[in-house]
Protein backbone atom coordinates (compact mmCIF):
# COMPACT_ATOMS: atom_id res chain seq x y z
CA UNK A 1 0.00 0.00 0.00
CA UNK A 2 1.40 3.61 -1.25
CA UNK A 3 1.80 5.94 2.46
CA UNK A 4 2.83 9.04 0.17
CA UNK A 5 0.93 11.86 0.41
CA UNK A 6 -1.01 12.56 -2.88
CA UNK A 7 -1.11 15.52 -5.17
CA UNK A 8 -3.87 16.94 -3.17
CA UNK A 9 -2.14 16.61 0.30
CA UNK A 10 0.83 18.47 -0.51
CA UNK A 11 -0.77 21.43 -2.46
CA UNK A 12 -2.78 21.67 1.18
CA UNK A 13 0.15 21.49 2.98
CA UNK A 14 1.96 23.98 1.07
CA UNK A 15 -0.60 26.43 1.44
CA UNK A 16 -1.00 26.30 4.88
CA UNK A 17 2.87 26.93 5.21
CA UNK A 18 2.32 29.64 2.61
CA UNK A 19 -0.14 31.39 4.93
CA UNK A 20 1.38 30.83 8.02
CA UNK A 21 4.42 32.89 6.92
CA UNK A 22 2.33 35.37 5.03
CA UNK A 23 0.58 36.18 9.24
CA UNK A 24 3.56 35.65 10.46
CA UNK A 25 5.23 38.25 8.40
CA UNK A 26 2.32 40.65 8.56
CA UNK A 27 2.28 40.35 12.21
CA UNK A 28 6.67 40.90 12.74
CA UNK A 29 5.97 43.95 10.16
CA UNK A 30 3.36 45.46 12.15
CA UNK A 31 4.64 44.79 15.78
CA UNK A 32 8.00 45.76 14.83
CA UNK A 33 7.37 49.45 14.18
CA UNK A 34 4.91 49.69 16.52
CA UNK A 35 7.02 48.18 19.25
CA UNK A 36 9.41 51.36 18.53
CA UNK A 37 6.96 53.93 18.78
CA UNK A 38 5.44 52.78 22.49
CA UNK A 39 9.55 53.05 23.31
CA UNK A 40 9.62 56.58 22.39
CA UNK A 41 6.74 57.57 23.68
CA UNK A 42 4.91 58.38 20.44
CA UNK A 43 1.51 55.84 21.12
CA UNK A 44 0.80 54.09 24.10
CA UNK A 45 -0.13 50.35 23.70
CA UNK A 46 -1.95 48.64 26.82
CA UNK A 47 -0.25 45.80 27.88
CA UNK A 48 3.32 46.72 26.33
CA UNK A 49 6.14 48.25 28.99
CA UNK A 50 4.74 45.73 32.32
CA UNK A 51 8.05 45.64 33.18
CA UNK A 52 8.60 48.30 36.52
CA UNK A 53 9.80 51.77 35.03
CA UNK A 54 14.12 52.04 35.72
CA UNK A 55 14.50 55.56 36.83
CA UNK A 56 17.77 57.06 38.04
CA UNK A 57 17.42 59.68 39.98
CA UNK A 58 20.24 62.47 41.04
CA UNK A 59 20.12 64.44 44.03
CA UNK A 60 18.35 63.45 47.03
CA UNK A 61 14.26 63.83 47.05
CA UNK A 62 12.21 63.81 50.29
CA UNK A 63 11.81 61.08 52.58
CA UNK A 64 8.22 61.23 51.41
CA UNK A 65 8.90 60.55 47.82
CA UNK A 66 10.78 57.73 48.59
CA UNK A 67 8.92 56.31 50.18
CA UNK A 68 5.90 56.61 47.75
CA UNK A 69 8.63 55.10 45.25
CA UNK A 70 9.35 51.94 47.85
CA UNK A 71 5.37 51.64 47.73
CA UNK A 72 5.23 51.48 43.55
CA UNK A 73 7.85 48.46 43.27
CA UNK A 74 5.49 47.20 40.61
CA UNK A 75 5.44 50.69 38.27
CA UNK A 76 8.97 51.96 39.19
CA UNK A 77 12.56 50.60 40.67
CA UNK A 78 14.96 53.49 40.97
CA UNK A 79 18.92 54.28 41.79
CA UNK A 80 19.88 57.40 43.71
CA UNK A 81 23.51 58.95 42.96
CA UNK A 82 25.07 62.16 43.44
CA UNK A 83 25.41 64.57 40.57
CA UNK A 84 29.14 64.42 40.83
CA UNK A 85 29.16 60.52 40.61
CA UNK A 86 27.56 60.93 36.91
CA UNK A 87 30.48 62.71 35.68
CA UNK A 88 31.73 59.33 34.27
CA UNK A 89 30.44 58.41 31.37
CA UNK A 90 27.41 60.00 32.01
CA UNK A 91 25.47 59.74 28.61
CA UNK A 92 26.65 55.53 28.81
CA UNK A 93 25.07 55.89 32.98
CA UNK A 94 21.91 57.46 31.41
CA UNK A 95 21.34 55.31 28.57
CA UNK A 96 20.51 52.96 31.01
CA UNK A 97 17.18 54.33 32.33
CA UNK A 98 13.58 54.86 31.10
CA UNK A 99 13.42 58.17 33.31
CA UNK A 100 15.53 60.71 35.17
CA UNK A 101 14.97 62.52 38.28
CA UNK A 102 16.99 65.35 38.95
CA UNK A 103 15.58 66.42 42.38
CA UNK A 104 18.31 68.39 44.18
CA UNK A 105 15.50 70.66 46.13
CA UNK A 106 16.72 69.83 49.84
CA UNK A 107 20.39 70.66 49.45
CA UNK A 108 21.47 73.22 51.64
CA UNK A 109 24.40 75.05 49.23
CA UNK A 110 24.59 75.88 45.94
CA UNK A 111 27.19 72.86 45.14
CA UNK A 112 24.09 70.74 46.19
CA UNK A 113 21.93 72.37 43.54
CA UNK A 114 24.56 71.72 41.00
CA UNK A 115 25.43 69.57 38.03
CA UNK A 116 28.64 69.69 35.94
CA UNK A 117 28.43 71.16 31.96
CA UNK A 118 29.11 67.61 31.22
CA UNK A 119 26.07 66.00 32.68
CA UNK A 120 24.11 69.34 31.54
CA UNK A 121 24.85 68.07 28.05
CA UNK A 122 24.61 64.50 28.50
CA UNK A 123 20.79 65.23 30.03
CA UNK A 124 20.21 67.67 27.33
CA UNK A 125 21.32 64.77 24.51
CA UNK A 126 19.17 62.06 26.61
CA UNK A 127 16.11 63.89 26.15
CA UNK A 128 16.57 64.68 22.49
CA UNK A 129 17.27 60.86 21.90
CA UNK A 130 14.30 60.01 23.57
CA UNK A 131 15.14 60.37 27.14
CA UNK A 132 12.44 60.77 30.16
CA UNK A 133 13.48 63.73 32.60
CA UNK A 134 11.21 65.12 36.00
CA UNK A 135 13.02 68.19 37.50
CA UNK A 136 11.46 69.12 40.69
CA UNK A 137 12.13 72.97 41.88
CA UNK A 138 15.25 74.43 42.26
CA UNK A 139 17.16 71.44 41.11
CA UNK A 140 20.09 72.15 38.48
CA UNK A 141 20.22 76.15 38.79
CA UNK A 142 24.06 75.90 39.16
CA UNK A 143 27.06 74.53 37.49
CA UNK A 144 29.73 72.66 39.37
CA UNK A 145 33.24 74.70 39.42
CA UNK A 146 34.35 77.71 40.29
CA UNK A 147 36.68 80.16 41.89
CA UNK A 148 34.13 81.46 44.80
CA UNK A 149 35.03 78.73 47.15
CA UNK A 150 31.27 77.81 47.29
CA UNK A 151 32.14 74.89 44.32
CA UNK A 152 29.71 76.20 41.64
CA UNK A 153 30.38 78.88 38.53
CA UNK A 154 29.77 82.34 40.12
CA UNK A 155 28.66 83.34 36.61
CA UNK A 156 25.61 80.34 35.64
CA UNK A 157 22.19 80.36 37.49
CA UNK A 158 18.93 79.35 35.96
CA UNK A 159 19.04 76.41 33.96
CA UNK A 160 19.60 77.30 29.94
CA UNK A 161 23.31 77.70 30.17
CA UNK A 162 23.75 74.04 31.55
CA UNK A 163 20.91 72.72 29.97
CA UNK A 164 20.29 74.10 26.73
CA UNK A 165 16.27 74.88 26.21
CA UNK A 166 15.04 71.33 27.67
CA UNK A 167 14.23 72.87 30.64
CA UNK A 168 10.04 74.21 30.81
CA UNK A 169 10.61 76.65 32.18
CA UNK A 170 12.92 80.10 32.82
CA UNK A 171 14.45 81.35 35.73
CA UNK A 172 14.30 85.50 35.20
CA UNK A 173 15.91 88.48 37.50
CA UNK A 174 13.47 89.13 40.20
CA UNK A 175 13.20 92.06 42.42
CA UNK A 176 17.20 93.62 43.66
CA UNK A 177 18.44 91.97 40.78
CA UNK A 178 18.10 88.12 42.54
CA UNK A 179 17.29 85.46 40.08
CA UNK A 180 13.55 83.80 40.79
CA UNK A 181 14.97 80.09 41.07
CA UNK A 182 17.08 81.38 43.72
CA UNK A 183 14.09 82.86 45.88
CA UNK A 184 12.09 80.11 47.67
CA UNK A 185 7.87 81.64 48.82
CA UNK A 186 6.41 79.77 51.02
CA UNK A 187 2.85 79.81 50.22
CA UNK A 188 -0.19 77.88 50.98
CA UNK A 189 -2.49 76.81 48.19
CA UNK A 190 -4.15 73.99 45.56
CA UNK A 191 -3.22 72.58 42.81
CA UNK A 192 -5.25 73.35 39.94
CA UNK A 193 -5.47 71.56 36.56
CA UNK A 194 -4.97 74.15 33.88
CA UNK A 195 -4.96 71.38 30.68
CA UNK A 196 -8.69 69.34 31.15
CA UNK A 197 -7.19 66.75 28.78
CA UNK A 198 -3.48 65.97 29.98
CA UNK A 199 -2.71 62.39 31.40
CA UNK A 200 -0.89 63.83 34.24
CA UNK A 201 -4.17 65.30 35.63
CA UNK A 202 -6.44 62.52 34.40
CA UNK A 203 -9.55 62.41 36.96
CA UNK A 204 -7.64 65.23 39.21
CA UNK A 205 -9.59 68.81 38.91
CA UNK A 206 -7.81 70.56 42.19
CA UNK A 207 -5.40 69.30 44.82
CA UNK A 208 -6.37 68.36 47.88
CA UNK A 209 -9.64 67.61 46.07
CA UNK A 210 -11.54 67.20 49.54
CA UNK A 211 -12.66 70.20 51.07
CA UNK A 212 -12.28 69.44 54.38
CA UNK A 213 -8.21 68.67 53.82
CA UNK A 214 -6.27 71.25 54.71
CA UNK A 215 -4.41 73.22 51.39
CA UNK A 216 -0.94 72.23 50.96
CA UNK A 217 1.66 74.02 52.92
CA UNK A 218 4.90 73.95 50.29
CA UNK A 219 7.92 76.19 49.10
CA UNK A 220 7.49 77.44 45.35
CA UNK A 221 9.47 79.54 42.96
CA UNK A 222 8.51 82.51 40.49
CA UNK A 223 9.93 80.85 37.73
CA UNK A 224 8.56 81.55 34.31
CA UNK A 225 7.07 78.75 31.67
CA UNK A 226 8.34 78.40 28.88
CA UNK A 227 6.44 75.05 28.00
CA UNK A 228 2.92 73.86 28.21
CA UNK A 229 1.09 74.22 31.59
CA UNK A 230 -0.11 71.78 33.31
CA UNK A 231 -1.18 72.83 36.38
CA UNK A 232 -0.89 75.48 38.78
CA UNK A 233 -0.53 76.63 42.62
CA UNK A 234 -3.52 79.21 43.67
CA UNK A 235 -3.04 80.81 47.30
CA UNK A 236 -6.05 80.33 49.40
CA UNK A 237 -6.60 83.80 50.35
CA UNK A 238 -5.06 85.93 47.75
CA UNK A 239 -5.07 86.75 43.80
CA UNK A 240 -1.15 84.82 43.57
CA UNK A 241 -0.76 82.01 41.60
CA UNK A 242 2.88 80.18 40.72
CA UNK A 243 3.32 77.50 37.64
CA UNK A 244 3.20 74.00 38.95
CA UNK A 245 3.33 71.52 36.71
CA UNK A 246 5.13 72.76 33.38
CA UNK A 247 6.00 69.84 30.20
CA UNK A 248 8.22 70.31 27.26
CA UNK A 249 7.97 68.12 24.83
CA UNK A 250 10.39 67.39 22.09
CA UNK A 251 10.21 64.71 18.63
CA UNK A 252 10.58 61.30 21.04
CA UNK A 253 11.72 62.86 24.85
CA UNK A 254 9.28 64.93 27.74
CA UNK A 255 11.08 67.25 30.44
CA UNK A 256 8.52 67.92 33.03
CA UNK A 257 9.65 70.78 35.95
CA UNK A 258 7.56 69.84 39.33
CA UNK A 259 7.38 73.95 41.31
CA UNK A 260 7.03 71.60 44.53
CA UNK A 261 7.22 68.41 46.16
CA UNK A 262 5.95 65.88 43.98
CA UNK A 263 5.16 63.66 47.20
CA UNK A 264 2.85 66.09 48.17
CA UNK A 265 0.53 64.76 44.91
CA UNK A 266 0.73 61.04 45.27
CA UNK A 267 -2.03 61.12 42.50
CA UNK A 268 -0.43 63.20 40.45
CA UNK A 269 3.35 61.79 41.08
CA UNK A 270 1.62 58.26 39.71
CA UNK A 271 -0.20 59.72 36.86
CA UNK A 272 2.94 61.57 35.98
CA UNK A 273 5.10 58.01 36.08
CA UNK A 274 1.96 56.20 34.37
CA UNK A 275 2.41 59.21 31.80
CA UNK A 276 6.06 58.79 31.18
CA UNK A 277 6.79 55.21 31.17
């Protein structure tokens, strides 16, 4: 008796093999390219990036937002190291994270405040390449160096001439000729959503949204946007209001400035890491 396959048997054969490349190529060409774009930021695809968020972050943030960080092992797992430790190789050190926090707000000198021109421009080429970067307050206003004896450039505040224009926002020459980023106000306020459709404030109108919380208590700066608005801080009992939440976006990277404590939004802090990853 003749086992071979007839005529008929191998044309079926063959054309199942036929179409089981043809989906598997349509599939590789569509995932492919898509894949890429979810990297960068450019769509979002549920169920893509489950793996927890790798975020670096210089300085040293409150104990609070550590700790909210230690709660979100699932969405984030992060690194802490001092400005001056990134002066190594920094753009190889940064290549390896999703995000970057540079939140230098609780240093008590300038040199704490500080990064070198060389990690200015390795953040500023990060974020151009498709880099993440959160920059809470004060962080960055001054460049490493110096002659004063205080270990920072007597001539660089602000932000552009270590960063370049990544930054959302502008630190200008307030009142005696002080620059704004280096003038803390304490004021006492809300939060208030100023763009109804950005992820960062999904389901979040005002901050605390319960009236019977107290309004925040936090240290802000007169610093000028220079990006799109997010949000923004309105004292309680007067006409003042200070940016809050400021994003700059550029062809694949974000740079979002924080004018407070991020901790002090645990909503928002998650919606902005949901946002970014």
């Amino acid at each position: 008796m003749d086992d071979r396959p007839g005529p008929g048997q191998k044309n079926k054969k063959l054309i199942i093999a036929v179409v089981a490349i043809i989906i598997i190529a349509g599939v590789a060409a569509f995932a492919l390219p898509t894949l890429l774009l979810d990297k960068f930021g450019l769509i979002e695809i549920p169920g893509f990036g489950a793996e927890p968020i790798q975020m670096l972050v210089i300085g040293q943030p409150s104990v609070a937002l550590l700790s909210d960080l230690d709660s979100q092992r699932s969405l984030v797992y992060y690194r802490v190291k001092d400005a001056a430790d990134m002066d190594a190789a920094p753009k190889d050190q940064l290549a390896q994270f999703d995000i970057v926090l540079l939140d230098q707000h609780l240093g008590a000198t300038p040199y704490d405040k500080s990064v070198s021109r060389t990690l200015g421009e390795a953040l500023e080429d990060y974020v151009r390449t498709g880099g993440k970067l959160i920059v809470v307050m004060d962080s960055g206003i001054y460049r490493s160096g110096g002659i004063y004896g205080t270990g920072v450039a007597g001539d660089v505040v602000g932000w552009k001439a270590t960063f370049g224009d990544i930054i959302p926002v502008e630190c200008d020459l307030g009142a005696n000729n002080y620059p704004t980023c280096t003038q803390p106000i304490a004021t006492t306020g809300k939060i208030h959503r100023m763009d109804s459709d950005h992820a960062i404030m999904k389901g979040i109108e005002i901050a605390p949204a319960d009236p019977r919380y107290d309004p925040l208590s936090m240290i802000t700066f007169d610093v000028n946007p220079t990006g799109e608005q997010v949000a923004y801080i309105k004292h309680v009992a007067t006409a003042s209001n200070f940016p809050a939440i400021v994003e700059k976006k550029f062809l694949v990277g974000k740079v979002i400035y924080f004018n407070y404590d991020p901790a002090m939004t645990p909503g928002i802090w998650q919606n902005t890491l949901e946002y970014l990853r």
